[in-house]
PDB file of N, CA and C in Angstrom:
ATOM      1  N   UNK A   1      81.605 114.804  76.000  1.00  0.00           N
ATOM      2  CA  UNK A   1      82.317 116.034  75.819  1.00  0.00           C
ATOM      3  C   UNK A   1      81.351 117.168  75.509  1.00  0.00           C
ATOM      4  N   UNK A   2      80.400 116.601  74.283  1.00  0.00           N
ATOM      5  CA  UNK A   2      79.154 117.835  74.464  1.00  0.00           C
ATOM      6  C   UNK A   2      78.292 118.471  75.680  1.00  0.00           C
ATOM      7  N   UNK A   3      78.276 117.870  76.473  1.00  0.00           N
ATOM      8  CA  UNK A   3      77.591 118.078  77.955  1.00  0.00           C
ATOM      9  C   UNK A   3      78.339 118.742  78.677  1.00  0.00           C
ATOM     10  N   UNK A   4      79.775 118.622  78.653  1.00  0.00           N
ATOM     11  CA  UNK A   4      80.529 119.402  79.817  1.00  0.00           C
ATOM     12  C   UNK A   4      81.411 120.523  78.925  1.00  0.00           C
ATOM     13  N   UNK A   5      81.605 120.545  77.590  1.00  0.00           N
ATOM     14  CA  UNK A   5      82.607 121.351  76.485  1.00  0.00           C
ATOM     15  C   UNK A   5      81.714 121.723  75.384  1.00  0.00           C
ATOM     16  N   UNK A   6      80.419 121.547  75.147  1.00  0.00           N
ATOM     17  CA  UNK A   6      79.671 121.908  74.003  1.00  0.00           C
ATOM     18  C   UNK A   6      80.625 121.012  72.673  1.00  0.00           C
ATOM     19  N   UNK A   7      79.820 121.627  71.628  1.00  0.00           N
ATOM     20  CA  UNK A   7      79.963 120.901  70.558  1.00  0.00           C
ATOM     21  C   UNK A   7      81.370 120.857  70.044  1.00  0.00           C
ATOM     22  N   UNK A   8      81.803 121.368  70.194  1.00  0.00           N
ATOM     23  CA  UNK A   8      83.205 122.546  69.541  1.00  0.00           C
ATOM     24  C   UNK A   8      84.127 121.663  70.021  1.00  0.00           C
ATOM     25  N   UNK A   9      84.070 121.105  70.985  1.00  0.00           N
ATOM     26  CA  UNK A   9      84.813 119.914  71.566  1.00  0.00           C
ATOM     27  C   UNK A   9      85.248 118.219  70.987  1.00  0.00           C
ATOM     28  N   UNK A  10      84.767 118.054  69.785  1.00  0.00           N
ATOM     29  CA  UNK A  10      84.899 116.620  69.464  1.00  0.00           C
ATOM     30  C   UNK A  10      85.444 116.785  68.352  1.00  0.00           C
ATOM     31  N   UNK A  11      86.328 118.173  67.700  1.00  0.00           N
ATOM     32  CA  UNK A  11      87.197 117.725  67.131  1.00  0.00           C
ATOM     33  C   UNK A  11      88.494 117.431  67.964  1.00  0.00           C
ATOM     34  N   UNK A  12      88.483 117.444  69.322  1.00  0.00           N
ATOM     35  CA  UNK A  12      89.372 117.209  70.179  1.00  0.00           C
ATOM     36  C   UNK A  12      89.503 116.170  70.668  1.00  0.00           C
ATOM     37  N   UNK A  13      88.794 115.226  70.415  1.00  0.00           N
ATOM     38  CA  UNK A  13      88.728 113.270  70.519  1.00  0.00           C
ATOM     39  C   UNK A  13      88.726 112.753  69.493  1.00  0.00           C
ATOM     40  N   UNK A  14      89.808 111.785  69.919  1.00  0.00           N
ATOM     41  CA  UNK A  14      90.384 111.033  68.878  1.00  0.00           C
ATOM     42  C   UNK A  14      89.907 109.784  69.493  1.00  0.00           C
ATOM     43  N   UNK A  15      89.494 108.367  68.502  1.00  0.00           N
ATOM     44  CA  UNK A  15      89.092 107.184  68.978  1.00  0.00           C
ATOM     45  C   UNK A  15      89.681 106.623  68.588  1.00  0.00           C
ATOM     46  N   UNK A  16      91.091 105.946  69.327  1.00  0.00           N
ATOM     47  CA  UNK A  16      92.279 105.139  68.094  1.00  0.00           C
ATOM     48  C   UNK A  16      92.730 103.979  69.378  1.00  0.00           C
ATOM     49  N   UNK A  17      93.107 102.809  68.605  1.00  0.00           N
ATOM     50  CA  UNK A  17      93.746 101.947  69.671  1.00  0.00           C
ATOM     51  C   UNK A  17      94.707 102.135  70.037  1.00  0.00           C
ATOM     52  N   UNK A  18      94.845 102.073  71.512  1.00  0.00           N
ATOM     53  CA  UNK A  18      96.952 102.688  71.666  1.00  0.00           C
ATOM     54  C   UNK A  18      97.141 100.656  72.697  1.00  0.00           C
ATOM     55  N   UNK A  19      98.448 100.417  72.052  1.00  0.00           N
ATOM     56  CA  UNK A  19      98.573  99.349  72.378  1.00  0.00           C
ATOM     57  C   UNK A  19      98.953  99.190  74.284  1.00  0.00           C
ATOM     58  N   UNK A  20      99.619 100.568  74.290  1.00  0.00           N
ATOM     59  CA  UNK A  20      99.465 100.672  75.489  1.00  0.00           C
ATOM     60  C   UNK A  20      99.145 100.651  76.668  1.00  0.00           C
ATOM     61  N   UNK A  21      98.310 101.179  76.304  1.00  0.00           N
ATOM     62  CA  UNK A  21      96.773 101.519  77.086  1.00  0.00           C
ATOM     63  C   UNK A  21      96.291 100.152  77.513  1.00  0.00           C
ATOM     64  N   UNK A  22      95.763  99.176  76.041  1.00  0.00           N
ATOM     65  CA  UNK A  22      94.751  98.003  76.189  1.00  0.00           C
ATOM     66  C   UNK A  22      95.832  96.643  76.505  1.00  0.00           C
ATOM     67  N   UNK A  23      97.244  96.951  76.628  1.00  0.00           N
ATOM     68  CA  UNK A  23      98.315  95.957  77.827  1.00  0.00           C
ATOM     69  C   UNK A  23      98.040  96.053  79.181  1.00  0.00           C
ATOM     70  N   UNK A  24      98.005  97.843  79.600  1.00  0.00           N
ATOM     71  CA  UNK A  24      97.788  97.627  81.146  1.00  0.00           C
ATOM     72  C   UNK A  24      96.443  97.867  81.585  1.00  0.00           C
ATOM     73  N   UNK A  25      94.866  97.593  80.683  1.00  0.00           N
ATOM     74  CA  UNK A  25      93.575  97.704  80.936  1.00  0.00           C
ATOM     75  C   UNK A  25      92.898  96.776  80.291  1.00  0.00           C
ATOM     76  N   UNK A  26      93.264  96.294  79.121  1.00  0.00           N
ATOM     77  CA  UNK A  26      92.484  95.370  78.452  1.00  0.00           C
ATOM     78  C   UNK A  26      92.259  94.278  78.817  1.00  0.00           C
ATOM     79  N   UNK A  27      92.730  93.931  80.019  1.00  0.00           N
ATOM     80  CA  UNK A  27      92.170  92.361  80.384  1.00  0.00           C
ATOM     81  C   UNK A  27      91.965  92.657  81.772  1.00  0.00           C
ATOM     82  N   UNK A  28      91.734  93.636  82.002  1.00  0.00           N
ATOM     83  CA  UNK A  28      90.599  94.059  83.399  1.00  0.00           C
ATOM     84  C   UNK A  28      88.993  93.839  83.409  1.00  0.00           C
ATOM     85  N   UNK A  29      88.179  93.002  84.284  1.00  0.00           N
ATOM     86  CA  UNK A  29      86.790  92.977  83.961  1.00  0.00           C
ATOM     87  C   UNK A  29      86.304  94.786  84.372  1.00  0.00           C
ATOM     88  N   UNK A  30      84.866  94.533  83.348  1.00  0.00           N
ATOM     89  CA  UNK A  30      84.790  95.650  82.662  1.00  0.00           C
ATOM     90  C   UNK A  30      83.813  96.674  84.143  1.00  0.00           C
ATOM     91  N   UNK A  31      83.105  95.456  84.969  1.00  0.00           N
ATOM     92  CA  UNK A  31      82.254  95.654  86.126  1.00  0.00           C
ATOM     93  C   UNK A  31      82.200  94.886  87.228  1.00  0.00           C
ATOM     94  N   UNK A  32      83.513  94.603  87.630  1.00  0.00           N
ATOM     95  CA  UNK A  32      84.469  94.277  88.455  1.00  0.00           C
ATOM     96  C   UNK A  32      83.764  95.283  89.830  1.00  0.00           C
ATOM     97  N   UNK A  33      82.948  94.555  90.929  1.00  0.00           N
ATOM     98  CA  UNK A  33      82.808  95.159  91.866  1.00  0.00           C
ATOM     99  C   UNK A  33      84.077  95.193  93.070  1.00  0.00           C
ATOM    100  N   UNK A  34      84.179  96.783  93.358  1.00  0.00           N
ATOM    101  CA  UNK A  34      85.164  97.388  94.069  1.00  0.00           C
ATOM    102  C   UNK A  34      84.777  96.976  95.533  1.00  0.00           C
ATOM    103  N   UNK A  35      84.361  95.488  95.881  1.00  0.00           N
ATOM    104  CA  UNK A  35      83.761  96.085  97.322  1.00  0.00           C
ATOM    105  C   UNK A  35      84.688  96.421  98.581  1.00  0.00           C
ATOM    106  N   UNK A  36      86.002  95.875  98.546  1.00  0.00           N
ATOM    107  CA  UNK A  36      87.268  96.388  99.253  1.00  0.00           C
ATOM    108  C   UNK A  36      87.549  97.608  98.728  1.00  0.00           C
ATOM    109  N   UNK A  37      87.812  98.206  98.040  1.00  0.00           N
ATOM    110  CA  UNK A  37      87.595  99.631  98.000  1.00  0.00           C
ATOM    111  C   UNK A  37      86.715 100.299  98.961  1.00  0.00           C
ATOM    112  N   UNK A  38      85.532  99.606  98.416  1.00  0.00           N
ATOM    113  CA  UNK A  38      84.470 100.578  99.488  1.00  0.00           C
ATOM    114  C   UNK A  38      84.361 100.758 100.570  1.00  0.00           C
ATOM    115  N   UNK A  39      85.176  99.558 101.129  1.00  0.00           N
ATOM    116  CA  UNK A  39      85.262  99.292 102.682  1.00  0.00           C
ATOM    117  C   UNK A  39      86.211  99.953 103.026  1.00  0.00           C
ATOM    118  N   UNK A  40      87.050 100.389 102.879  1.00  0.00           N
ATOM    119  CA  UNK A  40      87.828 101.381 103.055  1.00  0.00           C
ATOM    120  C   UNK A  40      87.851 102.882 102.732  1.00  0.00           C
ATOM    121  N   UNK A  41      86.453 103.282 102.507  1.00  0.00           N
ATOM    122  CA  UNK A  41      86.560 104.250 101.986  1.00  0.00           C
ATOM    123  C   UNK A  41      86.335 105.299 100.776  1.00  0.00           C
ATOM    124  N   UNK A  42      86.870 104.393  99.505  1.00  0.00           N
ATOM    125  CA  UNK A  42      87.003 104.952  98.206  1.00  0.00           C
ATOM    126  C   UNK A  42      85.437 104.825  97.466  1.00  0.00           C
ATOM    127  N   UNK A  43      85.197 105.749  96.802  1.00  0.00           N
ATOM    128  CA  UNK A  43      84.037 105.453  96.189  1.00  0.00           C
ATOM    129  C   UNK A  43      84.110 105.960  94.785  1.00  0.00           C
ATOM    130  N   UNK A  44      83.189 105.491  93.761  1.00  0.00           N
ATOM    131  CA  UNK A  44      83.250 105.421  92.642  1.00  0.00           C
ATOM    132  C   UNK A  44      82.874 107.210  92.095  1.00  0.00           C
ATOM    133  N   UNK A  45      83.103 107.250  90.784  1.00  0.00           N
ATOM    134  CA  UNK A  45      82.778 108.375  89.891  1.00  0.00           C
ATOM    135  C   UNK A  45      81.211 108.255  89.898  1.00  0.00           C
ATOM    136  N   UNK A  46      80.791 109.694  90.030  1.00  0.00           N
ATOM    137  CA  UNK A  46      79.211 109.875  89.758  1.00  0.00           C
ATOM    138  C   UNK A  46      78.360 109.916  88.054  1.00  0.00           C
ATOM    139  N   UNK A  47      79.514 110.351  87.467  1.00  0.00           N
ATOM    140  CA  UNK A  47      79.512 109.820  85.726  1.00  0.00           C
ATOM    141  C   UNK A  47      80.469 109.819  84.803  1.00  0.00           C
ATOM    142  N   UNK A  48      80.232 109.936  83.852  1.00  0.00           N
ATOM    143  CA  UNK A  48      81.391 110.197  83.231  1.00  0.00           C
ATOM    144  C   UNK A  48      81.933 112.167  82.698  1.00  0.00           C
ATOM    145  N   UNK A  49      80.708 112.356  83.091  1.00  0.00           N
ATOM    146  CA  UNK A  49      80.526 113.713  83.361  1.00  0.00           C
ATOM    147  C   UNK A  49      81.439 114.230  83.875  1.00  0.00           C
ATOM    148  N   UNK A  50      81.541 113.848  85.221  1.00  0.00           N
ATOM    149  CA  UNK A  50      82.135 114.373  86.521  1.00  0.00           C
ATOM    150  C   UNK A  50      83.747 113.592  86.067  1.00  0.00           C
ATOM    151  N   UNK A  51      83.986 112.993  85.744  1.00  0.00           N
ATOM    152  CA  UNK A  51      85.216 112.543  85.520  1.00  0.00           C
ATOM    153  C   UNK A  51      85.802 113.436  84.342  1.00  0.00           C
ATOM    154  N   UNK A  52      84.841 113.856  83.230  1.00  0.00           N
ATOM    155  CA  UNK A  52      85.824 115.009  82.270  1.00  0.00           C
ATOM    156  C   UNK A  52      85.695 116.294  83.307  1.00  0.00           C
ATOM    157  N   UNK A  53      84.484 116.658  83.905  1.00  0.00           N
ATOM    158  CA  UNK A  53      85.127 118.062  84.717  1.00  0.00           C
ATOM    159  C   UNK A  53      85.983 117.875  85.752  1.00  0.00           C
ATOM    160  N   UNK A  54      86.368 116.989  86.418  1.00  0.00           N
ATOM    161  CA  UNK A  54      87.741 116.611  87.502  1.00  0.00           C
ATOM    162  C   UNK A  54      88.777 117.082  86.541  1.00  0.00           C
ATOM    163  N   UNK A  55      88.842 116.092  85.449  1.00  0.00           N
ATOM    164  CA  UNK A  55      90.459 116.465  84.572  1.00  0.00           C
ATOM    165  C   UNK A  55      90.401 117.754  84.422  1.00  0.00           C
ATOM    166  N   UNK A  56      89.376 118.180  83.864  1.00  0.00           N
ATOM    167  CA  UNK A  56      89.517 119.562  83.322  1.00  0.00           C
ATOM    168  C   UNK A  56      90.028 120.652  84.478  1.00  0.00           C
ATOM    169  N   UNK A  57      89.791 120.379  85.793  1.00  0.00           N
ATOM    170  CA  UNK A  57      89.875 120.898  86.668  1.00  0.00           C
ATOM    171  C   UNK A  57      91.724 120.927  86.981  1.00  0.00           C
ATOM    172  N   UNK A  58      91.589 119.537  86.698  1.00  0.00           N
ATOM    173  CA  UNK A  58      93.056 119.243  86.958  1.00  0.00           C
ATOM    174  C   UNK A  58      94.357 119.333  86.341  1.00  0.00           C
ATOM    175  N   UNK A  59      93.362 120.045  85.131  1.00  0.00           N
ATOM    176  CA  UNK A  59      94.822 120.505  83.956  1.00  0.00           C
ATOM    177  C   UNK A  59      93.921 121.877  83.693  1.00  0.00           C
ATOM    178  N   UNK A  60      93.552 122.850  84.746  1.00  0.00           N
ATOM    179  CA  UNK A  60      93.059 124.185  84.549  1.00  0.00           C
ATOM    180  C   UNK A  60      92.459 124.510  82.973  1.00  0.00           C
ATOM    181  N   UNK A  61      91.351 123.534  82.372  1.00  0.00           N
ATOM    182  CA  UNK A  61      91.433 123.972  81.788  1.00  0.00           C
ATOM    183  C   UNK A  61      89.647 124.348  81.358  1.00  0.00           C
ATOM    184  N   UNK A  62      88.729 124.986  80.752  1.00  0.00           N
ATOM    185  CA  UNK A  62      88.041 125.937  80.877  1.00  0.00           C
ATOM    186  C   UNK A  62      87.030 125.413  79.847  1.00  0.00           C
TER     187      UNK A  62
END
């Protein structure tokens, strides 16, 4: 969040377990190669970087 929002940004993350979440992800391997994905096409995130500026992009936000 500091890299793409500066500092000012991490009172805005919260690190909490949501039971939710770790029902429909938590028993996914963690580096699980996509290679049918790839063959079709889809390709992975360039970091995690680029994955907070997508959202941010995607909920206009600045």
């Amino acid at each position: 969040m500091s890299r793409v929002r500066g500092q000012d940004a991490w009172p805005l993350v919260k690190f909490a377990p949501d039971p939710v979440v770790e029902e429909m992800f938590g028993r996914w391997p963690k580096d699980h190669p996509a290679k049918r994905a790839g063959a079709i096409g889809f390709t992975g995130d360039e970091s995690i970087d680029s994955i907070v500026r997508d959202y941010q992009r995607s909920q206009d936000v600045r």
